[in-house]
PDB file of N, CA and C in Angstrom:
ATOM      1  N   UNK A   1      24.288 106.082 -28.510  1.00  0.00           N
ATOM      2  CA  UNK A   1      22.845 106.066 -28.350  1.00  0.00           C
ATOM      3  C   UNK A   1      22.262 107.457 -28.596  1.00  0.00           C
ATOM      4  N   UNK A   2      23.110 108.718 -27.948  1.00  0.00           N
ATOM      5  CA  UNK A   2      22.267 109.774 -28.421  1.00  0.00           C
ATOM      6  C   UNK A   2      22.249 110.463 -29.480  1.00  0.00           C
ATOM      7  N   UNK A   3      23.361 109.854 -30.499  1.00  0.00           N
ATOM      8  CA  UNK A   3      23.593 110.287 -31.780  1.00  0.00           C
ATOM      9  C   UNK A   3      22.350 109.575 -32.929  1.00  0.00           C
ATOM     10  N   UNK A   4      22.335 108.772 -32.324  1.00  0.00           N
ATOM     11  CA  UNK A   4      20.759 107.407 -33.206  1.00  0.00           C
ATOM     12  C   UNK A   4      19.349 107.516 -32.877  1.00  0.00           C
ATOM     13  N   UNK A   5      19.535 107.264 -31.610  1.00  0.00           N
ATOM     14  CA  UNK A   5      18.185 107.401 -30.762  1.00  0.00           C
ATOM     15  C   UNK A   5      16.665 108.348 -31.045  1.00  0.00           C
ATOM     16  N   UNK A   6      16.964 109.469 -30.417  1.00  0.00           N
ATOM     17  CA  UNK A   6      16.702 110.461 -30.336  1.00  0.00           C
ATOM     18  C   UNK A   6      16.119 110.472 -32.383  1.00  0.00           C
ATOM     19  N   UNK A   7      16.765 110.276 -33.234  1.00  0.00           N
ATOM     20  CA  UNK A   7      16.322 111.025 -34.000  1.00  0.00           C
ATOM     21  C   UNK A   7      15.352 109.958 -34.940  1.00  0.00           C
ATOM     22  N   UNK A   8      14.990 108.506 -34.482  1.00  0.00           N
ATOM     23  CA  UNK A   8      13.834 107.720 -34.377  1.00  0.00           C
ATOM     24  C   UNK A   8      13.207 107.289 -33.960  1.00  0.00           C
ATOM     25  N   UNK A   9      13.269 108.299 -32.506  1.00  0.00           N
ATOM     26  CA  UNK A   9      11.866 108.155 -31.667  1.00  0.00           C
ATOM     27  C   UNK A   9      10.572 108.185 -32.677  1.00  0.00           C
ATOM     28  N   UNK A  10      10.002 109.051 -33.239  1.00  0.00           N
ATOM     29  CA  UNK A  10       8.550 108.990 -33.635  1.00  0.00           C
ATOM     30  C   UNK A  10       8.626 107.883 -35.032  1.00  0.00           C
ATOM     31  N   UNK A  11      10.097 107.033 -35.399  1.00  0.00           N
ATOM     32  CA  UNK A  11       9.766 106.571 -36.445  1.00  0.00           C
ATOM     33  C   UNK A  11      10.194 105.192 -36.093  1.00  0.00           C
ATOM     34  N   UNK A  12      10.763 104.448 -35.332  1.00  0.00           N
ATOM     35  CA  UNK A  12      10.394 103.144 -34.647  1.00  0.00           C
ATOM     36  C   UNK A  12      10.378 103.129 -33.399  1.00  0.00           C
ATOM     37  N   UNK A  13       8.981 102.537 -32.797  1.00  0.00           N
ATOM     38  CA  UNK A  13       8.935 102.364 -31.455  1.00  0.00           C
ATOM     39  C   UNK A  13       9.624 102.046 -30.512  1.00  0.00           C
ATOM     40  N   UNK A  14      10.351 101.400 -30.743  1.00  0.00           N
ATOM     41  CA  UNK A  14      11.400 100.649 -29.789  1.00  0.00           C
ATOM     42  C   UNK A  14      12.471 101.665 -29.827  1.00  0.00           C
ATOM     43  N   UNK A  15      12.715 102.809 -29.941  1.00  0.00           N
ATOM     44  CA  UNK A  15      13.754 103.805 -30.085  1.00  0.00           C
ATOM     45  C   UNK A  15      13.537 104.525 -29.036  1.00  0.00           C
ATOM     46  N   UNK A  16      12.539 104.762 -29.081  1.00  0.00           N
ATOM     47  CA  UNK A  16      12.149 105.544 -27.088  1.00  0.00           C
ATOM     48  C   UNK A  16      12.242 105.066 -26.522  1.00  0.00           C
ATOM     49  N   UNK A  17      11.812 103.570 -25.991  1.00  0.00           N
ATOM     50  CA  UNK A  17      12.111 102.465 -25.063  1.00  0.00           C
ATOM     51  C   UNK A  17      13.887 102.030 -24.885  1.00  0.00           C
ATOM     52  N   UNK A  18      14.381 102.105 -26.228  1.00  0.00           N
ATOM     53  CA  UNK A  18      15.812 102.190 -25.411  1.00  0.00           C
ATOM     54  C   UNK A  18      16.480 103.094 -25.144  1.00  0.00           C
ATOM     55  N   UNK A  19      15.937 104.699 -25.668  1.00  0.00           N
ATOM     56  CA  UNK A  19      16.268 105.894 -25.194  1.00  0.00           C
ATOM     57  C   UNK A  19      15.792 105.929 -23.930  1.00  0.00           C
ATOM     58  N   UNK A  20      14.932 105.900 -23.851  1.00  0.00           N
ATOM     59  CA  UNK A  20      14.372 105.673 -21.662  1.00  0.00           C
ATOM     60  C   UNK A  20      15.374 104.622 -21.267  1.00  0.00           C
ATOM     61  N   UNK A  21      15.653 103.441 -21.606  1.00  0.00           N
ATOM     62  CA  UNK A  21      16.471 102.948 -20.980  1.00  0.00           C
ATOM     63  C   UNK A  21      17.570 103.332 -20.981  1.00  0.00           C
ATOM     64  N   UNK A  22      18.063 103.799 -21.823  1.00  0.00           N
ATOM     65  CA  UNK A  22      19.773 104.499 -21.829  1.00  0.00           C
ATOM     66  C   UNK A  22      19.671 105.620 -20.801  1.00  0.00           C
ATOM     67  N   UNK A  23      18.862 106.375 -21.071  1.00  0.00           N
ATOM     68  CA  UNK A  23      18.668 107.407 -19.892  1.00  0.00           C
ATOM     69  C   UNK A  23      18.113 106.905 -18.623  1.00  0.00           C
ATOM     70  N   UNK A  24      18.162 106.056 -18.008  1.00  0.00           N
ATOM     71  CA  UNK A  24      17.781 105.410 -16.475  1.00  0.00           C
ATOM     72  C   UNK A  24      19.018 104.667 -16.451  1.00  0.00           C
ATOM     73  N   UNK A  25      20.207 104.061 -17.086  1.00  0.00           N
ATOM     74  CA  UNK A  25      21.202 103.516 -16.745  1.00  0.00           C
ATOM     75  C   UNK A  25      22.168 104.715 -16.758  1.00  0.00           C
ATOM     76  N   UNK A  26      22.217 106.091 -17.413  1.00  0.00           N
ATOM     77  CA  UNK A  26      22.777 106.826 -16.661  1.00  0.00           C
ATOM     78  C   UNK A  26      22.239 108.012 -15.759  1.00  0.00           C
ATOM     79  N   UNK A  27      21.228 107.367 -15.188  1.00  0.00           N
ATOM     80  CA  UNK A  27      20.739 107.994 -13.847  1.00  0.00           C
ATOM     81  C   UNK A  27      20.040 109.430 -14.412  1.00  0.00           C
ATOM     82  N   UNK A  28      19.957 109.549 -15.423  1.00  0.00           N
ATOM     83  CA  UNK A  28      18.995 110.786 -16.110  1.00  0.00           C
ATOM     84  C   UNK A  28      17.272 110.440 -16.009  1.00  0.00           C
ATOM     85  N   UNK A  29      16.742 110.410 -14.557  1.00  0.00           N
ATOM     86  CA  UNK A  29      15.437 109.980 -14.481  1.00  0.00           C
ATOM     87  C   UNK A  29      14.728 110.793 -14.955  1.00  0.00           C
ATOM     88  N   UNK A  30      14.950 112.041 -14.815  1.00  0.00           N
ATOM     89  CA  UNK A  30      14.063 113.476 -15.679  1.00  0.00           C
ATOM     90  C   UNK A  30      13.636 112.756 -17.101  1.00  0.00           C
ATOM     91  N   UNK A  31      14.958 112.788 -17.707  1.00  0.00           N
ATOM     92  CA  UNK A  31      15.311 112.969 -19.331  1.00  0.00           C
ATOM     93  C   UNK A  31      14.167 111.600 -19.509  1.00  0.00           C
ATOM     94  N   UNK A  32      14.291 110.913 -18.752  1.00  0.00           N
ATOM     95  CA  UNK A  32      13.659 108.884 -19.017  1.00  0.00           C
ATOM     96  C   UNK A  32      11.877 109.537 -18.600  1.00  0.00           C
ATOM     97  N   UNK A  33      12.144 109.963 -17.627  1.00  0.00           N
ATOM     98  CA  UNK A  33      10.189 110.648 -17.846  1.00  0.00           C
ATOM     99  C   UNK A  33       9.603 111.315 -18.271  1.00  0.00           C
ATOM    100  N   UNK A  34      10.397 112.141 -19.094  1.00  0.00           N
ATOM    101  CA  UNK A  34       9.611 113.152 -20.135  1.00  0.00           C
ATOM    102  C   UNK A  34       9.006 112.619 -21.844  1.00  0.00           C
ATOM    103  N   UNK A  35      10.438 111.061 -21.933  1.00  0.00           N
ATOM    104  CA  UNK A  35      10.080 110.513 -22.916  1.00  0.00           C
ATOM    105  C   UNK A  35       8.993 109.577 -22.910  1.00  0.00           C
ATOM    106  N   UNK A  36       8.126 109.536 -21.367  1.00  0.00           N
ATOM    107  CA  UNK A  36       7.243 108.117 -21.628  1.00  0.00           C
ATOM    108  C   UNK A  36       6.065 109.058 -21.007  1.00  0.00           C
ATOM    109  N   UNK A  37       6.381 110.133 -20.616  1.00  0.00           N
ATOM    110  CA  UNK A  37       5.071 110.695 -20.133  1.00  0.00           C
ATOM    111  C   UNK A  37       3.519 111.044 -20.799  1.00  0.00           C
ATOM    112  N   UNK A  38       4.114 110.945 -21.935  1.00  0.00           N
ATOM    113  CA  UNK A  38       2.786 110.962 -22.821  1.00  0.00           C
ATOM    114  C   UNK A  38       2.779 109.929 -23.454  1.00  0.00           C
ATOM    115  N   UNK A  39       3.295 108.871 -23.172  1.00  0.00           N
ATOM    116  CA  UNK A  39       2.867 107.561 -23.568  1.00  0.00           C
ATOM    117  C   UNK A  39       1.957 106.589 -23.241  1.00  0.00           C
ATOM    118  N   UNK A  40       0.866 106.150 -23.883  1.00  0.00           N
ATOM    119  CA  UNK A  40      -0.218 104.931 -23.249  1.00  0.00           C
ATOM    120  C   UNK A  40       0.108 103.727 -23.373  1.00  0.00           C
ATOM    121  N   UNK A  41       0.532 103.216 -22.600  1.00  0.00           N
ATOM    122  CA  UNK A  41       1.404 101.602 -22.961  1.00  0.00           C
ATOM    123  C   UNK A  41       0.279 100.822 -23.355  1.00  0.00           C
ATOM    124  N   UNK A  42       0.746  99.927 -24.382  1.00  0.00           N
ATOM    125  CA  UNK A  42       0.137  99.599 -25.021  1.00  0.00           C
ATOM    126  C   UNK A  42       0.562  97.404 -25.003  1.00  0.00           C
ATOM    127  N   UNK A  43       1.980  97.611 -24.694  1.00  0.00           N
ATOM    128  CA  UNK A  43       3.350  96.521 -24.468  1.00  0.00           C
ATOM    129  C   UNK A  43       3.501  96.607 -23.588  1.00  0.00           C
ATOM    130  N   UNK A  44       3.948  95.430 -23.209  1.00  0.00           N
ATOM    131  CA  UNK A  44       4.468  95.034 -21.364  1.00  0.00           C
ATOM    132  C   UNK A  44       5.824  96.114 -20.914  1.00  0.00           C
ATOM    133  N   UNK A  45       6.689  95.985 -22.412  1.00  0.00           N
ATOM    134  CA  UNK A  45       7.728  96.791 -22.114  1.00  0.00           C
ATOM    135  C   UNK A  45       7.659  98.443 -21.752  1.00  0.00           C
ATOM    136  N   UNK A  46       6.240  98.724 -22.480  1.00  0.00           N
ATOM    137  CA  UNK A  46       5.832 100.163 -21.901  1.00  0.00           C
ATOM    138  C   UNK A  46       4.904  99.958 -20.535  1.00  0.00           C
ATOM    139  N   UNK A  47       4.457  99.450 -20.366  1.00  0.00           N
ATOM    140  CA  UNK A  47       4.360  99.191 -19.282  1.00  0.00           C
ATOM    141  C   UNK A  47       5.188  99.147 -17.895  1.00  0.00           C
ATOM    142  N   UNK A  48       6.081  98.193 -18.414  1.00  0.00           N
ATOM    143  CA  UNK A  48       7.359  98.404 -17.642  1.00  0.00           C
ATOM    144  C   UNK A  48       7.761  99.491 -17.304  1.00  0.00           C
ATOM    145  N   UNK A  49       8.501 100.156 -18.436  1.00  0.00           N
ATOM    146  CA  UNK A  49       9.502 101.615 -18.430  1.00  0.00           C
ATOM    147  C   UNK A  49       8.335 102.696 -18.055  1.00  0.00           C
ATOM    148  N   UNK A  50       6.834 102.392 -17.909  1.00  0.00           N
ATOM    149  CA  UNK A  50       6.735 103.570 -17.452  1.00  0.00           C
ATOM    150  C   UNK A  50       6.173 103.855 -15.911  1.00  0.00           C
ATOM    151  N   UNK A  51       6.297 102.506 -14.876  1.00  0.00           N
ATOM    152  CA  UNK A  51       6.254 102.200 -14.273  1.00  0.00           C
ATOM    153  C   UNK A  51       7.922 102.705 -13.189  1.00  0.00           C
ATOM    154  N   UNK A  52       8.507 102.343 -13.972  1.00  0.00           N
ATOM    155  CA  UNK A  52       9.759 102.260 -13.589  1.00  0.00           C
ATOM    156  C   UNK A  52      10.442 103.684 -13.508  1.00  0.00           C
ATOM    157  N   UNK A  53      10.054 104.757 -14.341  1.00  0.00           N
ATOM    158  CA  UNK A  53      10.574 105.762 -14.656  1.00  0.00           C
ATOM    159  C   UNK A  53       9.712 106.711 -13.253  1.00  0.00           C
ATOM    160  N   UNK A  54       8.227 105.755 -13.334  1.00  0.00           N
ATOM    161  CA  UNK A  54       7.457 107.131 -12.365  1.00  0.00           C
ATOM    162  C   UNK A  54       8.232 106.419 -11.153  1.00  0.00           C
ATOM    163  N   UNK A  55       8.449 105.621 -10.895  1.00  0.00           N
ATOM    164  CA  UNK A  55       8.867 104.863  -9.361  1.00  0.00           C
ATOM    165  C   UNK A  55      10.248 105.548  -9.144  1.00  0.00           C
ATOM    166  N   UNK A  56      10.893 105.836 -10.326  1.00  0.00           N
ATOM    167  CA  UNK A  56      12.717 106.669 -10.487  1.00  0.00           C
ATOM    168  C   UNK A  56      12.390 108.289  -9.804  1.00  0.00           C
ATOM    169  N   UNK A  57      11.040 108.587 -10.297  1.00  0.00           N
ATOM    170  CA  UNK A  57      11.196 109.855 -10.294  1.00  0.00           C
ATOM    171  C   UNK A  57      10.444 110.616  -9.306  1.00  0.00           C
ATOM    172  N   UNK A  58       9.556 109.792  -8.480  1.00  0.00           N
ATOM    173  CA  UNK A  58       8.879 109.104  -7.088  1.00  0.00           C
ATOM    174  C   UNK A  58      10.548 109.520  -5.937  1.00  0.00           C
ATOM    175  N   UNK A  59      10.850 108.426  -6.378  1.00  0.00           N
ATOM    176  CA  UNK A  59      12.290 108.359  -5.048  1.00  0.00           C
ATOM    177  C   UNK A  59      12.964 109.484  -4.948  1.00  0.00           C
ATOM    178  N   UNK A  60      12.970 110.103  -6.829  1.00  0.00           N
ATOM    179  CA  UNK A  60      14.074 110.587  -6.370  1.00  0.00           C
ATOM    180  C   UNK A  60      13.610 112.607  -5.886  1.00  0.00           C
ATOM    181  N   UNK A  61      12.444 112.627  -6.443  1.00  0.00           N
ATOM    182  CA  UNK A  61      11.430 113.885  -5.710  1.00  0.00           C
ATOM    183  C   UNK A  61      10.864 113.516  -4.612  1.00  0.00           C
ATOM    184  N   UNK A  62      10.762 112.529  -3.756  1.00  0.00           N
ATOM    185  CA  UNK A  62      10.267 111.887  -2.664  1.00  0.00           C
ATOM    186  C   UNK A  62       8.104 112.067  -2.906  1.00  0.00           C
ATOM    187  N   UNK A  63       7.701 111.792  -4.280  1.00  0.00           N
ATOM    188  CA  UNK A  63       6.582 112.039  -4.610  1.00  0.00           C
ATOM    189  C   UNK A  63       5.697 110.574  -4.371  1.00  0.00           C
ATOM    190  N   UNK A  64       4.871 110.966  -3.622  1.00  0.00           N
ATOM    191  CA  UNK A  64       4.339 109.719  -3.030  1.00  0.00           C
ATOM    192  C   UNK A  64       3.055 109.591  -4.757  1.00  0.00           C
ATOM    193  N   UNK A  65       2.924 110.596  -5.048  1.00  0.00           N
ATOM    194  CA  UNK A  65       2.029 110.227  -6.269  1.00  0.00           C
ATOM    195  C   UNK A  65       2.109 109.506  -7.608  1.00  0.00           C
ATOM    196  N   UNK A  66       3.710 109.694  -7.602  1.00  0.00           N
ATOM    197  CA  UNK A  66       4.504 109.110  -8.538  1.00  0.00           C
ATOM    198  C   UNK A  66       4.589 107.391  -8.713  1.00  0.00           C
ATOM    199  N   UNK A  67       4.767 107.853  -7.128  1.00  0.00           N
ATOM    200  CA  UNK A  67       4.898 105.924  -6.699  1.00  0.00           C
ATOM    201  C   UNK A  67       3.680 105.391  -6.714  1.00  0.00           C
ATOM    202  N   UNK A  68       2.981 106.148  -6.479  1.00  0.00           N
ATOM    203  CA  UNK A  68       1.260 105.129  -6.692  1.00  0.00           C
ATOM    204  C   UNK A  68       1.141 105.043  -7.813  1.00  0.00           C
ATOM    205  N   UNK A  69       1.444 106.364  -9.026  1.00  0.00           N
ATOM    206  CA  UNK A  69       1.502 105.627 -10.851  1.00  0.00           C
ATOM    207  C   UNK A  69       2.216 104.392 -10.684  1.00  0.00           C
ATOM    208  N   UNK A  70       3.764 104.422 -10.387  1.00  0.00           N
ATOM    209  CA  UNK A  70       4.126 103.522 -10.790  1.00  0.00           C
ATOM    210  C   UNK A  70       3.659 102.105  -9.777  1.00  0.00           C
ATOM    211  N   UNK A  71       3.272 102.148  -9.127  1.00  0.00           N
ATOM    212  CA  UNK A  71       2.452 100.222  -8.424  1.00  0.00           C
ATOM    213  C   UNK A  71       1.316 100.368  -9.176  1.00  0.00           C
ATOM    214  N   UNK A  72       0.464 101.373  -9.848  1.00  0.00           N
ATOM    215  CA  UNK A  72      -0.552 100.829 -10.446  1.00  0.00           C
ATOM    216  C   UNK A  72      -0.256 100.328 -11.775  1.00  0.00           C
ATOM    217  N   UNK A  73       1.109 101.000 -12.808  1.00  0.00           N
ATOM    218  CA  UNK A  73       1.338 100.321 -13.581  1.00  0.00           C
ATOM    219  C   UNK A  73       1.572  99.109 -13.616  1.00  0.00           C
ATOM    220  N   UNK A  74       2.690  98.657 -12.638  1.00  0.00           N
ATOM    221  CA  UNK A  74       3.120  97.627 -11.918  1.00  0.00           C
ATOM    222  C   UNK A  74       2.015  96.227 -12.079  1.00  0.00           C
ATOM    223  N   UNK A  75       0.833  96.665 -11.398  1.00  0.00           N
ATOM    224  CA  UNK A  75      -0.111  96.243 -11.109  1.00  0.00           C
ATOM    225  C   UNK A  75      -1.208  95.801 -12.140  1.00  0.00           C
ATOM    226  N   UNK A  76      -1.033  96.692 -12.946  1.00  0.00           N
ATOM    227  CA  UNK A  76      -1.462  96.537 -14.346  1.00  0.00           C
ATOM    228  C   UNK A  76      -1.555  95.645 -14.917  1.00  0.00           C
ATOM    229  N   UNK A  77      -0.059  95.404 -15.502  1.00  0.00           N
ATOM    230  CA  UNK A  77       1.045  94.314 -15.967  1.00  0.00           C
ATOM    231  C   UNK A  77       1.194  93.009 -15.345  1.00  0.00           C
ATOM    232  N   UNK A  78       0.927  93.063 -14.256  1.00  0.00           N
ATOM    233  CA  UNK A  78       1.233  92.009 -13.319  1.00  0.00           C
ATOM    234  C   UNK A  78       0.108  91.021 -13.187  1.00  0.00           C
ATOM    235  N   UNK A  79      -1.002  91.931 -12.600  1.00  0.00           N
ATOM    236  CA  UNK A  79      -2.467  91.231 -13.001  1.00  0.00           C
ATOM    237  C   UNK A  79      -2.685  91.103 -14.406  1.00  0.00           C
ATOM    238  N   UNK A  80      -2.770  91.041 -15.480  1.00  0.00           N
ATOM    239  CA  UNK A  80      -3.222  91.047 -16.419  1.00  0.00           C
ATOM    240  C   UNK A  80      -3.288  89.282 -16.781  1.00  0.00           C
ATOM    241  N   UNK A  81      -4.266  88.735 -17.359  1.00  0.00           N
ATOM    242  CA  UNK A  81      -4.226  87.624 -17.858  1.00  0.00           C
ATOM    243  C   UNK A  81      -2.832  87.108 -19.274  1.00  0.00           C
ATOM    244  N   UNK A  82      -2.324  87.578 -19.303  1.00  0.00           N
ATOM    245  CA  UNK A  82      -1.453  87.161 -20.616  1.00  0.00           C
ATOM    246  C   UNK A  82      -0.004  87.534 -19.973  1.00  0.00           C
ATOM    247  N   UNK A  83      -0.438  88.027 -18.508  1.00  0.00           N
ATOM    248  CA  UNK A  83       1.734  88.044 -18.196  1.00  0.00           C
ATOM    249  C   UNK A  83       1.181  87.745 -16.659  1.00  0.00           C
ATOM    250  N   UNK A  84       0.673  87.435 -16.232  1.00  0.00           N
ATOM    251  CA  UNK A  84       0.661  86.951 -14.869  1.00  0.00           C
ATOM    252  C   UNK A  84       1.556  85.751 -14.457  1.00  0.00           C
ATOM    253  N   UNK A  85       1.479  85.074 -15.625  1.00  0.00           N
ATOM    254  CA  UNK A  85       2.330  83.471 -15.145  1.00  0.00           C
ATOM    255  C   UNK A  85       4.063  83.966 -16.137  1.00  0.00           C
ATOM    256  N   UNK A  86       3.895  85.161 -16.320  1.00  0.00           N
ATOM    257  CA  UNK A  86       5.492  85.338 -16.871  1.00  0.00           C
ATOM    258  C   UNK A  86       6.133  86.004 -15.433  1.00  0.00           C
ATOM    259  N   UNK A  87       7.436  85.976 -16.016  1.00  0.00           N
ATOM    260  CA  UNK A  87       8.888  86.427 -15.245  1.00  0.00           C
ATOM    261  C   UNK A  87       8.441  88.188 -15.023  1.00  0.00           C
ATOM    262  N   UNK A  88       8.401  88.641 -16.234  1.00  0.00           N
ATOM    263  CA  UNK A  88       8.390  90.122 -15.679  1.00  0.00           C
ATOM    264  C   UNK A  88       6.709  90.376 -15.209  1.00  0.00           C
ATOM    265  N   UNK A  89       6.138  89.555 -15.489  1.00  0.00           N
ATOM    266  CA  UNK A  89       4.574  89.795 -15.015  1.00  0.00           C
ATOM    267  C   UNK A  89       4.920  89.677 -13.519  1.00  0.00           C
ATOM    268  N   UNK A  90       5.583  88.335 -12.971  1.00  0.00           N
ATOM    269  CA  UNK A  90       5.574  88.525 -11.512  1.00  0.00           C
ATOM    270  C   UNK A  90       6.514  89.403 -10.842  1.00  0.00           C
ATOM    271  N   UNK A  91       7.737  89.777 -11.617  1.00  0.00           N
ATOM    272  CA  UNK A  91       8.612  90.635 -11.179  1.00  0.00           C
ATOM    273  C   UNK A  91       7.679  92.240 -10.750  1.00  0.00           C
ATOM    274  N   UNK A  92       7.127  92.514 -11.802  1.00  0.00           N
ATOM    275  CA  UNK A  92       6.234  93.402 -12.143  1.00  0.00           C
ATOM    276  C   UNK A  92       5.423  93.491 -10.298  1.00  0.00           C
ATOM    277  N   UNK A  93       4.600  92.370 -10.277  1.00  0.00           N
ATOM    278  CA  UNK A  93       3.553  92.421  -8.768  1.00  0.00           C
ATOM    279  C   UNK A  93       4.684  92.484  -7.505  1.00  0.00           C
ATOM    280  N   UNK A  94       5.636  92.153  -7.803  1.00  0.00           N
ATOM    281  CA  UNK A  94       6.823  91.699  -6.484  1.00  0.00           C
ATOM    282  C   UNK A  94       6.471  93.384  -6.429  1.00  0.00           C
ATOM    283  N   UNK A  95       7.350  94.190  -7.573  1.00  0.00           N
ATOM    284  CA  UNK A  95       7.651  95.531  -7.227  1.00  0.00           C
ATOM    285  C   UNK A  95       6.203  96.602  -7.056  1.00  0.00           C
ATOM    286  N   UNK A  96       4.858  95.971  -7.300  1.00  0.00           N
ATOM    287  CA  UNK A  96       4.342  96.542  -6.796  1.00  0.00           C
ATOM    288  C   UNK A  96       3.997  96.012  -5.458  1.00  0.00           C
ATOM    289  N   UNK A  97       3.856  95.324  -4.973  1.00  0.00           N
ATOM    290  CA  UNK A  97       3.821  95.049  -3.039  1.00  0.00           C
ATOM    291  C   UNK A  97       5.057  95.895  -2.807  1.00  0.00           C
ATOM    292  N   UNK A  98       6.402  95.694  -3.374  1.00  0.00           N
ATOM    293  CA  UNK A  98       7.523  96.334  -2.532  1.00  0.00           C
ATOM    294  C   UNK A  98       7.222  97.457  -2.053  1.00  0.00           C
ATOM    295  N   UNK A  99       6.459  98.533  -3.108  1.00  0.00           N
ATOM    296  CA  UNK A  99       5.643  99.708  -3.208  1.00  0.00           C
ATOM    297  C   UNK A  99       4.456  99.879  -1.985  1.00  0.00           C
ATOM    298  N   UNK A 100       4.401  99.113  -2.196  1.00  0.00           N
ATOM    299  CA  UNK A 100       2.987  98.524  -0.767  1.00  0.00           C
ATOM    300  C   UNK A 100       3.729  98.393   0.367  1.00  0.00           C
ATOM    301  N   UNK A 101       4.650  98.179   0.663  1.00  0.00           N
ATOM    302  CA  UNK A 101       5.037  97.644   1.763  1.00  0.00           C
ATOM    303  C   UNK A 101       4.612  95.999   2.261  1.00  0.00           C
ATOM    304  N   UNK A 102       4.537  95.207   0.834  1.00  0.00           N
ATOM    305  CA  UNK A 102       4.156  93.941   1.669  1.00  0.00           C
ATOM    306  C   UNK A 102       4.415  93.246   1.401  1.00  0.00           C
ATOM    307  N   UNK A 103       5.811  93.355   2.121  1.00  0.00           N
ATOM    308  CA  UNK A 103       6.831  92.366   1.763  1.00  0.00           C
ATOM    309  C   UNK A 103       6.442  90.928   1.468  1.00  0.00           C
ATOM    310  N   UNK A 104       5.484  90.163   2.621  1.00  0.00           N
ATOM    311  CA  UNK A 104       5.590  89.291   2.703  1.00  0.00           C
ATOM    312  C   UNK A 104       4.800  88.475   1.369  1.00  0.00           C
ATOM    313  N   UNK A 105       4.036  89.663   0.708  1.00  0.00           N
ATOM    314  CA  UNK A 105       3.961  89.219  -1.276  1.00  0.00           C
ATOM    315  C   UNK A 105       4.661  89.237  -2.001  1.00  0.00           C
ATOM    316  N   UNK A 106       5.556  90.141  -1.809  1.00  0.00           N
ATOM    317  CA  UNK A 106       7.357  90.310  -2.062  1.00  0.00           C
ATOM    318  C   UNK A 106       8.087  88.931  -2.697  1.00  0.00           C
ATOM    319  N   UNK A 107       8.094  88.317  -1.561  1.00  0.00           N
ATOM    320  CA  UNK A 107       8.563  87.188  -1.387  1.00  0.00           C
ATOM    321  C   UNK A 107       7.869  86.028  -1.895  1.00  0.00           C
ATOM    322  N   UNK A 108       6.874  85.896  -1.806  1.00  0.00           N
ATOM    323  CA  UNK A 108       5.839  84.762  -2.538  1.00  0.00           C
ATOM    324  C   UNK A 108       6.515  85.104  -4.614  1.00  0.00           C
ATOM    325  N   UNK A 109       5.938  86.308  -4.336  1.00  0.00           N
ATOM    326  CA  UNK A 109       6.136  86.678  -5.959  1.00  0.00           C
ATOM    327  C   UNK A 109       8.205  86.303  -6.772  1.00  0.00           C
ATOM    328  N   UNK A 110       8.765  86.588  -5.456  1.00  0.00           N
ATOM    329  CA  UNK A 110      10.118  86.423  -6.049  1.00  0.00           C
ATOM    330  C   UNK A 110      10.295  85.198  -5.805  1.00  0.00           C
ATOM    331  N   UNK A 111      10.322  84.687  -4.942  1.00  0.00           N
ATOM    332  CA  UNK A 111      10.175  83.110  -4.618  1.00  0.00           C
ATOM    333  C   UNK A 111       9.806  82.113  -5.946  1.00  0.00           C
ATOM    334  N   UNK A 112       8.661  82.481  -6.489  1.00  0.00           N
ATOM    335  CA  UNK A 112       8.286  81.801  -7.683  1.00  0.00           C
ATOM    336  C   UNK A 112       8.982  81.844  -9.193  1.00  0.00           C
ATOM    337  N   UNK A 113      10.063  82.695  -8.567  1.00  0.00           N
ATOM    338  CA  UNK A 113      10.997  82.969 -10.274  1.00  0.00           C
ATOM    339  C   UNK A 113      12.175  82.900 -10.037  1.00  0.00           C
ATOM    340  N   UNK A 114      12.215  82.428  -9.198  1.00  0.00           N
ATOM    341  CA  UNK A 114      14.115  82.372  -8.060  1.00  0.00           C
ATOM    342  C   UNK A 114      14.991  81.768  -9.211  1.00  0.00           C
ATOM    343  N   UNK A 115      14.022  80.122  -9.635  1.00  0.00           N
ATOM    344  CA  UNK A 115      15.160  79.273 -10.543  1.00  0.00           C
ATOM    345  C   UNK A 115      15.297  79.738 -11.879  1.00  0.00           C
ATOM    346  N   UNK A 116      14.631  80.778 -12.460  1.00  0.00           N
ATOM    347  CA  UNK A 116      15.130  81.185 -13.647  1.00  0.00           C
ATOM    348  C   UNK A 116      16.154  82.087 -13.526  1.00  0.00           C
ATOM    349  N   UNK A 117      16.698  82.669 -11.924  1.00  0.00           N
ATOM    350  CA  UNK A 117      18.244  83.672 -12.179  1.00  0.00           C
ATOM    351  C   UNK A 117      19.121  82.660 -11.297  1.00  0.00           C
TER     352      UNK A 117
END
């Protein structure tokens, strides 16, 4: 990945998105937020990863500001009319209540996607 990646980031999109993901599966949350930080999601999947990266990098600086980017991305995605009734749209709202502390939306939201895992 870092022999490929890296050197078509600015020339197909989806090359940063699995460079952020390669770098969050080996726990390189820095390296995964520097690549989406100047990114305006535009896709659910940026949406996602950049949600996910501020929530990585939230925990792992204990930055409470981080974590509010990432539930508002979250939140974003989740509310939006065109992924609300999807899998990662509700996955998406689960993890922003988790963020909230409320659980008990938590559960409504995971509850409703149980039989697709």
């Amino acid at each position: 990945a870092l022999q490929v990646l890296p050197q078509l980031v600015d020339v197909v999109p989806e090359a940063r998105l699995n460079l952020v993901i390669y770098h969050m599966q080996q726990n390189e949350v820095q390296e995964a937020f520097e690549l989406m930080k100047d990114i305006e999601p535009t896709s659910p999947q940026e949406y996602i990863l950049k949600g996910v990266t501020n929530l990585a990098l939230g925990q792992q600086l204990d930055s409470r500001e981080h974590l509010k980017v990432a539930q508002q991305y979250f939140q974003l995605l989740g509310a939006s009319a065109s992924e609300c009734d999807t899998i990662p749209g509700r996955q998406c709202m689960a993890s922003c209540f988790f963020i909230l502390r409320q659980f008990d939306d938590v559960l409504i939201y995971l509850s409703s996607i149980e039989a697709y895992f």
